[in-house]
N, C-alpha and C. Protein backbone atom coordinates (compact mmCIF):
# COMPACT_ATOMS: atom_id res chain seq x y z
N UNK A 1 0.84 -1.18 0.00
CA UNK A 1 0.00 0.00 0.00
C UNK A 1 0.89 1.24 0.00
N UNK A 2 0.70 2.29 -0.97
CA UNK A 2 1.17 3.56 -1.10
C UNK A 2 0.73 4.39 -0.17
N UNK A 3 1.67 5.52 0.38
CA UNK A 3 0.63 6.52 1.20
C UNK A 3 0.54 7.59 0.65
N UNK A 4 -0.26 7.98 0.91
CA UNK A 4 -1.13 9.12 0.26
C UNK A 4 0.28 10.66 0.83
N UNK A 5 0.37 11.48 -0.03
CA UNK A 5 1.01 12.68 0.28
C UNK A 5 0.09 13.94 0.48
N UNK A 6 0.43 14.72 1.20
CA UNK A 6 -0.30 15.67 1.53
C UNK A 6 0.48 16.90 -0.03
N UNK A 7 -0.53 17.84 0.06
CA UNK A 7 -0.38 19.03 -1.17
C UNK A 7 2.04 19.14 -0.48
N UNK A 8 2.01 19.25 0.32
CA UNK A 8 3.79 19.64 0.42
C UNK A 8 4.02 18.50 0.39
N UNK A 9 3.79 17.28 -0.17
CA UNK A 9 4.72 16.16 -0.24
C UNK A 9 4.90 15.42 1.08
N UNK A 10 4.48 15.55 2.02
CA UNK A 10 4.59 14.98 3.08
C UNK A 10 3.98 13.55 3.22
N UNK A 11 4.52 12.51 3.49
CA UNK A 11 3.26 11.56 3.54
C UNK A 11 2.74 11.74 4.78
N UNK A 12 1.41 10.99 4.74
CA UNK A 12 0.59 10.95 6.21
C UNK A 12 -0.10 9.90 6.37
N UNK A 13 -0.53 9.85 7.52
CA UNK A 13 -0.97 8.61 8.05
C UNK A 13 -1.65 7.86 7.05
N UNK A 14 -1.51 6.56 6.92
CA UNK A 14 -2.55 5.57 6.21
C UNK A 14 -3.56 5.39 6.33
N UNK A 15 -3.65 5.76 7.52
CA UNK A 15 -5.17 5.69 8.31
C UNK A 15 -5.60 6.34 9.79
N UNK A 16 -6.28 6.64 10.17
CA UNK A 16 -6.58 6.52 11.38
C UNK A 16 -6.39 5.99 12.76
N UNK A 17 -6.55 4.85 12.34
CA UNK A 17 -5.43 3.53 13.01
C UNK A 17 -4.09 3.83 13.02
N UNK A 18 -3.48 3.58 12.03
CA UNK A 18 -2.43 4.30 12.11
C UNK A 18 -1.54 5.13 12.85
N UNK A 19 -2.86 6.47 12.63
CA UNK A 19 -2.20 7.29 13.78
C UNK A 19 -2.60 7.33 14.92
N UNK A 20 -3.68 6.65 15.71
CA UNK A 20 -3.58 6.32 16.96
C UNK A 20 -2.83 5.11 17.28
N UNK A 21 -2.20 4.12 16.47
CA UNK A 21 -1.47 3.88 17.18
C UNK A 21 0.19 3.92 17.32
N UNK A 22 0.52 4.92 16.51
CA UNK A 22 1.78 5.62 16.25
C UNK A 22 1.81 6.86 17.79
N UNK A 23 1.01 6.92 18.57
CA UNK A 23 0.67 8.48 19.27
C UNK A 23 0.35 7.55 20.43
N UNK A 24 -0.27 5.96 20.88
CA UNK A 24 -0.51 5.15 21.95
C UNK A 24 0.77 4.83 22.10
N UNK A 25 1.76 4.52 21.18
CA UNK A 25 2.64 4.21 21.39
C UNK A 25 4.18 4.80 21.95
N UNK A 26 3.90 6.25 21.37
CA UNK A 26 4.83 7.22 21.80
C UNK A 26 4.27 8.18 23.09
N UNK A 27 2.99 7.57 23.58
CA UNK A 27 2.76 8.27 25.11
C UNK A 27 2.87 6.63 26.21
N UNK A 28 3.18 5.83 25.39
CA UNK A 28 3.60 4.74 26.64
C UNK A 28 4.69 4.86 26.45
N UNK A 29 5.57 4.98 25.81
CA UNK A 29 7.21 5.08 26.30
C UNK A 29 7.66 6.66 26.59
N UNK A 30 6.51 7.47 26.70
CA UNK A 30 6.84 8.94 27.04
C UNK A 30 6.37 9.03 28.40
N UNK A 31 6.38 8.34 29.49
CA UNK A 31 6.73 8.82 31.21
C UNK A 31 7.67 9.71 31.37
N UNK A 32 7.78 11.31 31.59
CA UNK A 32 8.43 11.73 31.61
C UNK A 32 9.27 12.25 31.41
N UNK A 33 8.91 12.15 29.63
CA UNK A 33 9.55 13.39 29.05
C UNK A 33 9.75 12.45 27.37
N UNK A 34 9.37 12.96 26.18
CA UNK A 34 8.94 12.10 25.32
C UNK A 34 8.95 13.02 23.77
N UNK A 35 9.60 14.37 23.95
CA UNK A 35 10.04 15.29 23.17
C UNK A 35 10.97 14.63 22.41
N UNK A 36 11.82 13.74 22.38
CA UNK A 36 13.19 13.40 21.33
C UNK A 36 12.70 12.08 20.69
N UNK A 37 11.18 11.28 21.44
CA UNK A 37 10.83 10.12 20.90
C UNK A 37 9.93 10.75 19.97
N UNK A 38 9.36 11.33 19.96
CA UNK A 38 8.35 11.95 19.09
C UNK A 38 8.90 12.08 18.18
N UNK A 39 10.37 13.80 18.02
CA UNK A 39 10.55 14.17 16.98
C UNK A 39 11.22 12.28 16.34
N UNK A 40 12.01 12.06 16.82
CA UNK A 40 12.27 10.75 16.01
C UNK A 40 11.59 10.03 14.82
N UNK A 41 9.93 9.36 15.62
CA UNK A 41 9.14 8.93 15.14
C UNK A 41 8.56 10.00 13.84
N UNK A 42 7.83 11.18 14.27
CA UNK A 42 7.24 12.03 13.37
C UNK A 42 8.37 12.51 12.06
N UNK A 43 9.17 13.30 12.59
CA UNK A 43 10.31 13.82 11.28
C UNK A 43 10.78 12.78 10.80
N UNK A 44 12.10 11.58 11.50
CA UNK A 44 12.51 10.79 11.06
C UNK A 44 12.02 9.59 10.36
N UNK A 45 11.55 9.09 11.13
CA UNK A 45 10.35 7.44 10.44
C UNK A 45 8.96 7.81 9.68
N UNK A 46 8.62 8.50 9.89
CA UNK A 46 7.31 9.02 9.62
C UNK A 46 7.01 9.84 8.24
N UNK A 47 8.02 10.69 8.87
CA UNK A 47 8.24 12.43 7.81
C UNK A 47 6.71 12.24 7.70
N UNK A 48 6.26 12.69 9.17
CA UNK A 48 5.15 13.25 8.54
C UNK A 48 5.18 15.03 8.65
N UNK A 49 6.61 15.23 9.11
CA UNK A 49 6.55 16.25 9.45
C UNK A 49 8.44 16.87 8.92
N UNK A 50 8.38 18.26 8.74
CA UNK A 50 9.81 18.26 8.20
C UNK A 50 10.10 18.88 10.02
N UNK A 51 11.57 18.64 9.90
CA UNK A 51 12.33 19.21 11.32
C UNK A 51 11.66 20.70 11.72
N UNK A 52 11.87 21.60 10.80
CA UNK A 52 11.20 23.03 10.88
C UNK A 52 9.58 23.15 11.22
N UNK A 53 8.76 22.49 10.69
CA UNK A 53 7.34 22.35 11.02
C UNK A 53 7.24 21.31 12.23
N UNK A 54 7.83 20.89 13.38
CA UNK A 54 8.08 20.00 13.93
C UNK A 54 8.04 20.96 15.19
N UNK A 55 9.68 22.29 15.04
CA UNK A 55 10.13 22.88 16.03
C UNK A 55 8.95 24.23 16.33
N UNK A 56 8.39 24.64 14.92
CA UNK A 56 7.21 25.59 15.14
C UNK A 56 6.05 25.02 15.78
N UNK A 57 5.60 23.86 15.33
CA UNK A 57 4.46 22.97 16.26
C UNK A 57 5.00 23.16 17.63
């Protein structure tokens, strides 16, 4: 399955599913602080997001 790109080229979630459980998953290993797992997941693995739209979010 292809993912769909947003109008800037970004891909994004496949689904719904998807992204709840990309976001269940990064608030159970986020006890306490979960800022460097995120950007990881979102910019790096994900790109659902570029570094710059990441640090303004």
């Amino acid at each position: 399955m292809t993912q769909a790109s947003t109008p800037a080229g970004h891909p994004r979630p496949a689904s719904l599913t998807d992204l709840f459980v990309s976001f269940t998953l990064l608030a159970l290993q986020g006890f306490g602080g979960v800022l460097a797992v995120i950007q990881r997941e979102l910019v790096e693995r994900k790109r659902w997001l570029t570094n710059e739209e990441f640090i303004e979010d």
